[in-house]
C-alpha atoms as a PDB file:
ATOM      1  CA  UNK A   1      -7.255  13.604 -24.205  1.00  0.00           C
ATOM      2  CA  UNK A   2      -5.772  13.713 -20.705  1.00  0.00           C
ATOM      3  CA  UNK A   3      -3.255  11.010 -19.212  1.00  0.00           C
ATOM      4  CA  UNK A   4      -5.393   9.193 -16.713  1.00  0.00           C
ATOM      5  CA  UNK A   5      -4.739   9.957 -13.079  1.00  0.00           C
ATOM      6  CA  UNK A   6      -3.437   7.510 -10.421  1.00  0.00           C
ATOM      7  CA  UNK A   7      -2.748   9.058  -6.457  1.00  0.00           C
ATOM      8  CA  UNK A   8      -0.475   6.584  -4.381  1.00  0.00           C
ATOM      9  CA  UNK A   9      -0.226   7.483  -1.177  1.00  0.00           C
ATOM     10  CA  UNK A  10       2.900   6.911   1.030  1.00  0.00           C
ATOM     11  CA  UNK A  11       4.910   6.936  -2.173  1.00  0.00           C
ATOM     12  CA  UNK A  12       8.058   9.333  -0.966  1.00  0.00           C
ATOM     13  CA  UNK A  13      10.166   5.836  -0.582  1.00  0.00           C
ATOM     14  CA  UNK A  14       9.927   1.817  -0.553  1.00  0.00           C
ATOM     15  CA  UNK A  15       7.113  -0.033  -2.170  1.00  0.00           C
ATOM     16  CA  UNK A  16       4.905   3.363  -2.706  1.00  0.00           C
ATOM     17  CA  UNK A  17       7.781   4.802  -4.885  1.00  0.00           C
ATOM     18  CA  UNK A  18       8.168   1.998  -7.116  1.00  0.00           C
ATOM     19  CA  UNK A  19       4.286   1.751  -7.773  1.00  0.00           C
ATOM     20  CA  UNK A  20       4.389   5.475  -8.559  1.00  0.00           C
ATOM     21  CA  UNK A  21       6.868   4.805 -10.706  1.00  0.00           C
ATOM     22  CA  UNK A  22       5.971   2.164 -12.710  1.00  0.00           C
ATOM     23  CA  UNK A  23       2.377   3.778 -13.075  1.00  0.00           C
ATOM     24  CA  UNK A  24       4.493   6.893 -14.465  1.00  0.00           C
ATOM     25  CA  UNK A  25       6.171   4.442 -16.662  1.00  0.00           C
ATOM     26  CA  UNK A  26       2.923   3.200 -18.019  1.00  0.00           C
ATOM     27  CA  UNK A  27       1.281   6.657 -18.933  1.00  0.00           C
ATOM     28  CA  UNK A  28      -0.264   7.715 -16.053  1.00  0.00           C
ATOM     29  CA  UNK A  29      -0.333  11.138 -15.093  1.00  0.00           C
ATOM     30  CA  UNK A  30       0.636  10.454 -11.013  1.00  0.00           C
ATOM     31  CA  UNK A  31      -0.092  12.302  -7.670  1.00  0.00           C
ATOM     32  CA  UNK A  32       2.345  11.200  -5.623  1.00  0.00           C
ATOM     33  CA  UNK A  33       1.658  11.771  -2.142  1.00  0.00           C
ATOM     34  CA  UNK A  34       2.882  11.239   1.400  1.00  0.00           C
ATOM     35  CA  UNK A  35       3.393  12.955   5.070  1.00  0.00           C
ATOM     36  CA  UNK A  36       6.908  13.782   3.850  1.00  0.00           C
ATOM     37  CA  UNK A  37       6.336  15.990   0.799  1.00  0.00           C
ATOM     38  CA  UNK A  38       9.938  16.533   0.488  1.00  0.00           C
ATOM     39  CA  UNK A  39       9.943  12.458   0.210  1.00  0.00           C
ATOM     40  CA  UNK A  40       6.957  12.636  -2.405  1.00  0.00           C
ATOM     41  CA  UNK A  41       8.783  15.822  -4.477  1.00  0.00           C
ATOM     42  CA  UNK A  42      11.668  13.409  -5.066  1.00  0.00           C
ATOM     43  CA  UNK A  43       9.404  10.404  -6.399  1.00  0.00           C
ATOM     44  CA  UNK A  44       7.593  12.894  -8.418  1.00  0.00           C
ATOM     45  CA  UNK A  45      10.638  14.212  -9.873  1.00  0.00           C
ATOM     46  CA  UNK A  46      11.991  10.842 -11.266  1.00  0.00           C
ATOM     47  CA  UNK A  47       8.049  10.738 -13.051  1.00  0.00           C
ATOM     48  CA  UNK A  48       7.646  12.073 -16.734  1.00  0.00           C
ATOM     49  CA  UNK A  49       4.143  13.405 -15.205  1.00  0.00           C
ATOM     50  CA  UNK A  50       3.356  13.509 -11.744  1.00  0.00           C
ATOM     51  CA  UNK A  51       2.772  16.196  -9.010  1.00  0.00           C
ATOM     52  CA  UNK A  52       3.852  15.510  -5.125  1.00  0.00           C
ATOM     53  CA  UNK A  53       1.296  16.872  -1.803  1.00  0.00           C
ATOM     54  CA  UNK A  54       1.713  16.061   1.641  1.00  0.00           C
ATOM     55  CA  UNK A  55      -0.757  13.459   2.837  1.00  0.00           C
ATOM     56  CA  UNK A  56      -1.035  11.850   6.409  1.00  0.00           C
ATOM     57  CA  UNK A  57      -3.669   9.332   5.366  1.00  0.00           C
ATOM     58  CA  UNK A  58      -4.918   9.039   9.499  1.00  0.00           C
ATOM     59  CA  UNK A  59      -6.705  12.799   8.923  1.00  0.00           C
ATOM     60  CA  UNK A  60      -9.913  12.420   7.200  1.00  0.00           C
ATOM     61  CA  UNK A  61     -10.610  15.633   6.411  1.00  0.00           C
ATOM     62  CA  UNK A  62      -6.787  16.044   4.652  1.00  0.00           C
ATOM     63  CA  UNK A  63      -7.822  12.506   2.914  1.00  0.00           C
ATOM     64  CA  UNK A  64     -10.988  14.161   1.224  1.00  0.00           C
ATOM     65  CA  UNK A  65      -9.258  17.604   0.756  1.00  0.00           C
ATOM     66  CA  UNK A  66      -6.592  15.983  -1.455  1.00  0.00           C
ATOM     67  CA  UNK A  67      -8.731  14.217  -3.530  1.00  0.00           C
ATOM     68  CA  UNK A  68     -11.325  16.984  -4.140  1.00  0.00           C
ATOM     69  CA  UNK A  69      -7.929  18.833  -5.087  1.00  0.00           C
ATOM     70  CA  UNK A  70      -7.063  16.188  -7.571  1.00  0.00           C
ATOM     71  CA  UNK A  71     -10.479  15.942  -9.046  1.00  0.00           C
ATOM     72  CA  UNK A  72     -10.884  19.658  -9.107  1.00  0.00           C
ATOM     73  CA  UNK A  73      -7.634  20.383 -11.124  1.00  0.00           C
ATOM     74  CA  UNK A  74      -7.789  17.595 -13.599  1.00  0.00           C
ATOM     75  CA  UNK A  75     -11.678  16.518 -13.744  1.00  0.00           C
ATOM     76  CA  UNK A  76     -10.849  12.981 -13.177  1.00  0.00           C
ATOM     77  CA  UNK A  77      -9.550  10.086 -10.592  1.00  0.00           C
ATOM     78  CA  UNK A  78      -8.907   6.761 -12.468  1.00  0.00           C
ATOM     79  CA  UNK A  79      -7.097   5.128  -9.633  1.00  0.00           C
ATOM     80  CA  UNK A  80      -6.185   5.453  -6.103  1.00  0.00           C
ATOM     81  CA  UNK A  81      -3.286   3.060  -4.323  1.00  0.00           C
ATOM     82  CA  UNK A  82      -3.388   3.039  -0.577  1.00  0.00           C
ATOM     83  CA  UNK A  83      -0.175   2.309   0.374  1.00  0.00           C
ATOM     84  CA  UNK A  84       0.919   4.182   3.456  1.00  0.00           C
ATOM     85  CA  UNK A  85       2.043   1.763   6.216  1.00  0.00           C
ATOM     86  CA  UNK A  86       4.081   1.243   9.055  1.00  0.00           C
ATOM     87  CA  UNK A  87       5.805  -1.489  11.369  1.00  0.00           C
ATOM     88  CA  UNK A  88       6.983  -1.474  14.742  1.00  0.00           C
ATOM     89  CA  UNK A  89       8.969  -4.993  15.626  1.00  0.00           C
ATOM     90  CA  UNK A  90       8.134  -6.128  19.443  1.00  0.00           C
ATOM     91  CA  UNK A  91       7.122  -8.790  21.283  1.00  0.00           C
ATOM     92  CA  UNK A  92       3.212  -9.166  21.855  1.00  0.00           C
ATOM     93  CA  UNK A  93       3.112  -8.568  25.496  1.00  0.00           C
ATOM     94  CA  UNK A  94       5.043  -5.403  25.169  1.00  0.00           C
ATOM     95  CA  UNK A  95       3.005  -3.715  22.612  1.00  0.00           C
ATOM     96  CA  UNK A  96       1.781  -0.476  24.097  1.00  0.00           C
ATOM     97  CA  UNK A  97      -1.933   0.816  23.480  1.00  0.00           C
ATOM     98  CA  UNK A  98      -0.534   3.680  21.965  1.00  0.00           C
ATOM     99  CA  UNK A  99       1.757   1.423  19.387  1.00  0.00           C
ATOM    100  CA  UNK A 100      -1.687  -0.521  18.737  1.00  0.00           C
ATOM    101  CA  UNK A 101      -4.040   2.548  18.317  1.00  0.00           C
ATOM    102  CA  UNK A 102      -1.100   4.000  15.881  1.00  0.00           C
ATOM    103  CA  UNK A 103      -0.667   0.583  13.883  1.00  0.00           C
ATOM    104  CA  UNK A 104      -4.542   0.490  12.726  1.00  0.00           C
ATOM    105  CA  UNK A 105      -4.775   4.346  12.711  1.00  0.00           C
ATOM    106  CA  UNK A 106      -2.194   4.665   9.659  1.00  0.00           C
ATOM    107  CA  UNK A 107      -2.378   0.791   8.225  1.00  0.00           C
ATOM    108  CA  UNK A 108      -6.311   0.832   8.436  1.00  0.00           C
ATOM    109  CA  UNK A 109      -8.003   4.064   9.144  1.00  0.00           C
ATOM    110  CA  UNK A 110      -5.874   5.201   6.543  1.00  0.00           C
ATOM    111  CA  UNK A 111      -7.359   2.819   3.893  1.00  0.00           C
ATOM    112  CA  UNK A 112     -10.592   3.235   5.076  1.00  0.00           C
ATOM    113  CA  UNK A 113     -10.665   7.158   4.918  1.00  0.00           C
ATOM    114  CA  UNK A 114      -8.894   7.680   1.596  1.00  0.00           C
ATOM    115  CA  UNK A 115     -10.596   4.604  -0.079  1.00  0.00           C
ATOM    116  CA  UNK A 116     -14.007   6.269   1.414  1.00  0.00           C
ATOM    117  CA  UNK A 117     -13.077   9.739  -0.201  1.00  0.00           C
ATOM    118  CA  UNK A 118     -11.923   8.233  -3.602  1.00  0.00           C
ATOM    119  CA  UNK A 119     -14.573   6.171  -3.915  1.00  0.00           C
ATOM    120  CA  UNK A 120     -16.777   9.290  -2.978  1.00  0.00           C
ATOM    121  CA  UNK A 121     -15.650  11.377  -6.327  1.00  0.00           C
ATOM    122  CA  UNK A 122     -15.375   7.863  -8.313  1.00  0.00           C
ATOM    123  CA  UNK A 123     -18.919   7.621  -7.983  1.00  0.00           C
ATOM    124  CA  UNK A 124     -19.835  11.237  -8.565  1.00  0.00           C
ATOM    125  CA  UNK A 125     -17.458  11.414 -11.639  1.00  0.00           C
ATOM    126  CA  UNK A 126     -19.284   8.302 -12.888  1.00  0.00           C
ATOM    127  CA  UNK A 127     -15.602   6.759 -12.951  1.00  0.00           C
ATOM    128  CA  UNK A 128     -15.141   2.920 -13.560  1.00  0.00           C
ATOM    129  CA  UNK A 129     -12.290   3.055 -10.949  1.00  0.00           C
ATOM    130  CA  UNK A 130      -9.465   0.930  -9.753  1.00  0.00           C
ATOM    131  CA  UNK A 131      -8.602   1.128  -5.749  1.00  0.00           C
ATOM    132  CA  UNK A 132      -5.488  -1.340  -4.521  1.00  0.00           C
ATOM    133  CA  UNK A 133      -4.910  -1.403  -1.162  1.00  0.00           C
ATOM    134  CA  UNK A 134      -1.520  -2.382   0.015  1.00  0.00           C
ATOM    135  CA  UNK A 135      -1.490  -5.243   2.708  1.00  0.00           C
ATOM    136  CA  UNK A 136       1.094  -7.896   3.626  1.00  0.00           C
ATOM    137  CA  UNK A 137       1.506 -11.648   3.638  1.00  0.00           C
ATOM    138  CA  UNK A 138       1.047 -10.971   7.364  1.00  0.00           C
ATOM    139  CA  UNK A 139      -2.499 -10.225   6.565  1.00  0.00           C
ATOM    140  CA  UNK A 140      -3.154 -14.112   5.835  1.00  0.00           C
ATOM    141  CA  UNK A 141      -1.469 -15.929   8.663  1.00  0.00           C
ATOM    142  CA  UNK A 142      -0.585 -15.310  12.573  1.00  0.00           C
ATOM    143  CA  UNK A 143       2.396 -16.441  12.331  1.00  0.00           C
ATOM    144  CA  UNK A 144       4.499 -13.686  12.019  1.00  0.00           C
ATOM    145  CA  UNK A 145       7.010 -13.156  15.251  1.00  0.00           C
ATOM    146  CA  UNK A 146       6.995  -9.664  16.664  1.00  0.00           C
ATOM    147  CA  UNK A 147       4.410  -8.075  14.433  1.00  0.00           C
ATOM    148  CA  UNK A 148       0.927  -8.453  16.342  1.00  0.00           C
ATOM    149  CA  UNK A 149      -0.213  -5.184  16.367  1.00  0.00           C
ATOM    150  CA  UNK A 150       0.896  -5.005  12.417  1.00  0.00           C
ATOM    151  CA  UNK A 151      -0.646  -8.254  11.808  1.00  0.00           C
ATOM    152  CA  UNK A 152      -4.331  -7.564  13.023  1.00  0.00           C
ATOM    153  CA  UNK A 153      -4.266  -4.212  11.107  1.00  0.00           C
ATOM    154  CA  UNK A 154      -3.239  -5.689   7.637  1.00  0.00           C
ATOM    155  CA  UNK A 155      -6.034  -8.661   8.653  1.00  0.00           C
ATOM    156  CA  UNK A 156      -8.054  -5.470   8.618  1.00  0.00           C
ATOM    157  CA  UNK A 157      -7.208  -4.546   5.066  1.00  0.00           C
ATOM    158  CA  UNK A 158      -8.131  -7.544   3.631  1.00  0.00           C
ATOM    159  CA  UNK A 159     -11.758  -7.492   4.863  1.00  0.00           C
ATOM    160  CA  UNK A 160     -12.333  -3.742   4.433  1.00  0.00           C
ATOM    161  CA  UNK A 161     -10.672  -4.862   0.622  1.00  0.00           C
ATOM    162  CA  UNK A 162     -12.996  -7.246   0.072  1.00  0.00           C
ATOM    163  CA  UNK A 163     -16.334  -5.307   1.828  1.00  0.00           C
ATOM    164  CA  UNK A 164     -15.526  -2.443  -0.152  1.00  0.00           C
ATOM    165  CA  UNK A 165     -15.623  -4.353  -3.300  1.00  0.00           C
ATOM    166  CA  UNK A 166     -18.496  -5.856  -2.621  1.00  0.00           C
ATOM    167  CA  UNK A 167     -20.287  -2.480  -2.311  1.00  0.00           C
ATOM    168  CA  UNK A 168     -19.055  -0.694  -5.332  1.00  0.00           C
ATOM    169  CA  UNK A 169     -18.896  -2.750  -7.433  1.00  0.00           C
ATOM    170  CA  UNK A 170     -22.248  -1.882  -8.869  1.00  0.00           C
ATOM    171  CA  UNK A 171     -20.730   1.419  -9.692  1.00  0.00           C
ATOM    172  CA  UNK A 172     -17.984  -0.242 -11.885  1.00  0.00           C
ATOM    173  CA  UNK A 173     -15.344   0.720  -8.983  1.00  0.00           C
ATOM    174  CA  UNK A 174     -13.100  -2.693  -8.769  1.00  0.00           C
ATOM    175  CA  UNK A 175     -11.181  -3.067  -5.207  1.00  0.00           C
ATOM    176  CA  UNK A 176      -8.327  -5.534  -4.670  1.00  0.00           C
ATOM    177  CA  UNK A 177      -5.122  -5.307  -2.359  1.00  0.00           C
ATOM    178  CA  UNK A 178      -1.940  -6.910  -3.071  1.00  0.00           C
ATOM    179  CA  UNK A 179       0.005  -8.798  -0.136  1.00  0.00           C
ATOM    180  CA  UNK A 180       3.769  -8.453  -0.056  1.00  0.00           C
ATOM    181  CA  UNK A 181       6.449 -10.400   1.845  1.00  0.00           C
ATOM    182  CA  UNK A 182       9.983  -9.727   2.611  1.00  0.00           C
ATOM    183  CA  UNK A 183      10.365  -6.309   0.415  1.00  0.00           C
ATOM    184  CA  UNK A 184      13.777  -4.691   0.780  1.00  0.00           C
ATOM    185  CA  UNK A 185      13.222  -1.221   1.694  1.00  0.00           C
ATOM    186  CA  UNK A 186      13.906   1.326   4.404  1.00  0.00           C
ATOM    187  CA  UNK A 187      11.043  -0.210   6.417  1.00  0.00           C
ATOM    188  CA  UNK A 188      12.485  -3.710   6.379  1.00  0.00           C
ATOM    189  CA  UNK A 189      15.948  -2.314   6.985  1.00  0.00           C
ATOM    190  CA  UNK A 190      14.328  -1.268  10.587  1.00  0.00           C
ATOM    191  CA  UNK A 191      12.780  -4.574  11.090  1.00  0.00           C
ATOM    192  CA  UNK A 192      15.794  -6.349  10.509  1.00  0.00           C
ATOM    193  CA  UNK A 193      17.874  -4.808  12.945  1.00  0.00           C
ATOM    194  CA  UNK A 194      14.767  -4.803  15.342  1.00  0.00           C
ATOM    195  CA  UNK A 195      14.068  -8.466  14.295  1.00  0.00           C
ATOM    196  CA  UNK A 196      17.624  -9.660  15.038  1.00  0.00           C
ATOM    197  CA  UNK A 197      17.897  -7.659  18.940  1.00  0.00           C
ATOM    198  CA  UNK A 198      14.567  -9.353  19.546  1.00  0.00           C
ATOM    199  CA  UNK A 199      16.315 -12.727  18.595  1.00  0.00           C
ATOM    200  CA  UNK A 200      19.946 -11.741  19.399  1.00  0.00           C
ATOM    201  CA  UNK A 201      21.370 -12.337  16.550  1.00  0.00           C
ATOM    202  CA  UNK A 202      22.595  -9.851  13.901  1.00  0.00           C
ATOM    203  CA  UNK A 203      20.861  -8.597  10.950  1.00  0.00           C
ATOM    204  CA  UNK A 204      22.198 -10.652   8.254  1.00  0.00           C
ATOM    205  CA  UNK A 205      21.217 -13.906   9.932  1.00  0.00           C
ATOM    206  CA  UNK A 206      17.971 -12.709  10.074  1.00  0.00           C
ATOM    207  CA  UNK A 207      18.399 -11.509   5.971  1.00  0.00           C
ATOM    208  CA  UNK A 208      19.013 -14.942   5.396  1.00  0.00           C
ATOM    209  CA  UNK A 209      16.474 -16.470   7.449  1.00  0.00           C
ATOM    210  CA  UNK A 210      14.205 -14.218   5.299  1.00  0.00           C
ATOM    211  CA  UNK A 211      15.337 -15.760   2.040  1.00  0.00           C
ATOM    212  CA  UNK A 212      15.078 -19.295   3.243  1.00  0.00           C
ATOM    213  CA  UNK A 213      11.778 -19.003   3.882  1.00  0.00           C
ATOM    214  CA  UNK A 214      11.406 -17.766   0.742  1.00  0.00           C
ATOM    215  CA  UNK A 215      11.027 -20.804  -2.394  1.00  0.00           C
ATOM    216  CA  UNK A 216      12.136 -18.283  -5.150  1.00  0.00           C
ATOM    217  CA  UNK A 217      15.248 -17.640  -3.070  1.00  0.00           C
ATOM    218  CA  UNK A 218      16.090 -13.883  -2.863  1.00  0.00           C
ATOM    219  CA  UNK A 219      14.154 -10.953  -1.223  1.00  0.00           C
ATOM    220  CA  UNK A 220      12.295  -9.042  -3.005  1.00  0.00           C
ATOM    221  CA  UNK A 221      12.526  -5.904  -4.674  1.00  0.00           C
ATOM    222  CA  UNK A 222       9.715  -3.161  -4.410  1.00  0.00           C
ATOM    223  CA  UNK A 223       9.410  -3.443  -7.990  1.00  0.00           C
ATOM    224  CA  UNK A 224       8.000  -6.719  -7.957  1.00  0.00           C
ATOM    225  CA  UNK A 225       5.286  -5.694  -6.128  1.00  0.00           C
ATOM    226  CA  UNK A 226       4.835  -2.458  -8.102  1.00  0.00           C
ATOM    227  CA  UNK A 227       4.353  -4.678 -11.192  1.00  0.00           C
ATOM    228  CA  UNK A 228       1.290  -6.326  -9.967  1.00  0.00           C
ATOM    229  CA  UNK A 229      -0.293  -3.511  -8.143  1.00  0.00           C
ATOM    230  CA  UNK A 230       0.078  -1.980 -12.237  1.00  0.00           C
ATOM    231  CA  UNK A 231      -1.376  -4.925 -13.513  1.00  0.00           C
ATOM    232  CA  UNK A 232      -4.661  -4.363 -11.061  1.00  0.00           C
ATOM    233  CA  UNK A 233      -4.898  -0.753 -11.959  1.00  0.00           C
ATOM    234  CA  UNK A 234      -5.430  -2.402 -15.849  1.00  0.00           C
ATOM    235  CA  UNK A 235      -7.744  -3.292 -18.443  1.00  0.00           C
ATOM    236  CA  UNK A 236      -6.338  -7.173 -17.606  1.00  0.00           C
ATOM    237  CA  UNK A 237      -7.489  -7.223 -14.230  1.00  0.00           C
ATOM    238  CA  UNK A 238     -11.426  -6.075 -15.587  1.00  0.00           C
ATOM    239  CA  UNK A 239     -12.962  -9.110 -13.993  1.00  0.00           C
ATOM    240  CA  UNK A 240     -10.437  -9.266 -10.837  1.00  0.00           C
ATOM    241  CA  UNK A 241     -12.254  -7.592  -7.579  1.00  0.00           C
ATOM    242  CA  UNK A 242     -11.857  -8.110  -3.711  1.00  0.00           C
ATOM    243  CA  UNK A 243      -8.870 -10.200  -4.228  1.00  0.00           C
ATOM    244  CA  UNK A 244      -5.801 -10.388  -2.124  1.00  0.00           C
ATOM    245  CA  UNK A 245      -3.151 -11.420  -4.314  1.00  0.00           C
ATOM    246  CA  UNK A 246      -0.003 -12.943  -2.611  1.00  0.00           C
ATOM    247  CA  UNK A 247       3.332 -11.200  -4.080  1.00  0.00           C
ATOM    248  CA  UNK A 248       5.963 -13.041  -2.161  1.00  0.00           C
ATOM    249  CA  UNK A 249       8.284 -15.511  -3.813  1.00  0.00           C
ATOM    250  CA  UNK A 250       6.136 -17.873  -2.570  1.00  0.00           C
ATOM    251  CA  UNK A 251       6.733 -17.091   1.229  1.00  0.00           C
ATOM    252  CA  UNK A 252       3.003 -17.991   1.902  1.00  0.00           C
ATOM    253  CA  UNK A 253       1.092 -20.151   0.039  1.00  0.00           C
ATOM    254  CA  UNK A 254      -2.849 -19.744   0.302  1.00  0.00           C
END
């Protein structure tokens, strides 16, 4: 019997990585994909069984290829993790229309498109699937400095999560998103140096204003959050659809 198949996108680094990872860990057979391939070749590497494409999750037609590719090859898609995202710190009366359009086109239009197209072949394979989308504890409160743009796409995420749920779930398909807060990786590297010019100060105050805010007192890794996007790709997470679950040292509280 084949491994079953899980496709991460935006997995070459950060938070992606670690969920490809620790899906690889767990016996999946994992597609690791992401608009730098060489990126995604170096995940893949690290995996006992994976494969790396190039994805950029904002082209719909490249979101359906992939996934026809997948299904095509190995007769089966058992999960798909949306994960590609991206962050630009500034203040909100300086955000450009271009930084806007480009903030929903990757963060949202790229969940929408490759949660439309995996959904597509989970249905026609007759698949009881599992599709995690990756928001942010800025998806559940405005008050986030420097981060509108971000903010109203991950808000996005979390009601195309839970309307997508509701309409597959009568083909067994269970959709949920997980919500991380302050996840040390390359991406929050940028934001704190951004962060910290915006509030002249230097990055390490900002670090530590990070971990203040944060009850279980540390940042966190992007392993943390790969554990629980694992445990919603499960059999323990059967009943568990259209949640949003909060992975965040307790940074937010809903």
């Amino acid at each position: 019997m084949s491994l079953p198949l899980a496709a991460v996108t935006g997995a070459g680094s950060g938070i992606g990585a670690a969920i490809a990872t620790e899906l690889g860990r767990r016996g999946y057979h994992v597609v690791v994909t992401d608009i730098d391939v060489a990126a995604a070749r170096r995940t893949a590497d690290a995996i006992a069984s994976a494969e790396a494409h190039q994805l950029d999750v904002t082209d719909p037609a490249a979101c359906e290829a992939i996934v026809q590719k997948i299904v095509g090859v190995h007769g089966r898609l058992d999960v798909w993790v949306s994960n590609a995202g991206i962050s630009k710190m500034q203040r909100f009366i300086d955000v450009s229309a271009a930084d806007l359009a480009r903030n929903f086109e990757v963060n949202t239009y790229g969940v929408f498109y490759c949660g439309q197209s995996a959904a597509r072949a989970m249905i026609d394979l007759g698949t009881p699937g599992r599709i995690i989308n990756t928001a942010s504890m800025a998806a559940k409160q405005g008050g986030v400095p420097f981060l509108a743009d971000y903010v109203a796409s991950k808000f996005a995420v979390l009601g195309l999560t839970q309307a997508m749920a509701f309409e597959l779930a009568p083909h067994g398909i269970r959709v949920n998103s997980v919500c991380p807060g302050f996840v040390a990786t390359p991406m929050q590297t940028r934001e704190l140096a951004w962060e910290a010019e915006l509030r002249g100060v230097d990055p390490e105050t900002v670090k530590q204003m990070w971990i203040n805010d944060t009850p279980l007192a540390r940042l966190q890794s992007p392993h943390d959050v790969a554990k629980v996007v694992a445990f919603l790709a499960s059999d323990d997470a059967e009943f568990i659809t259209g949640e949003a679950l909060s992975v965040n040292g307790g940074a937010f509280m809903d």
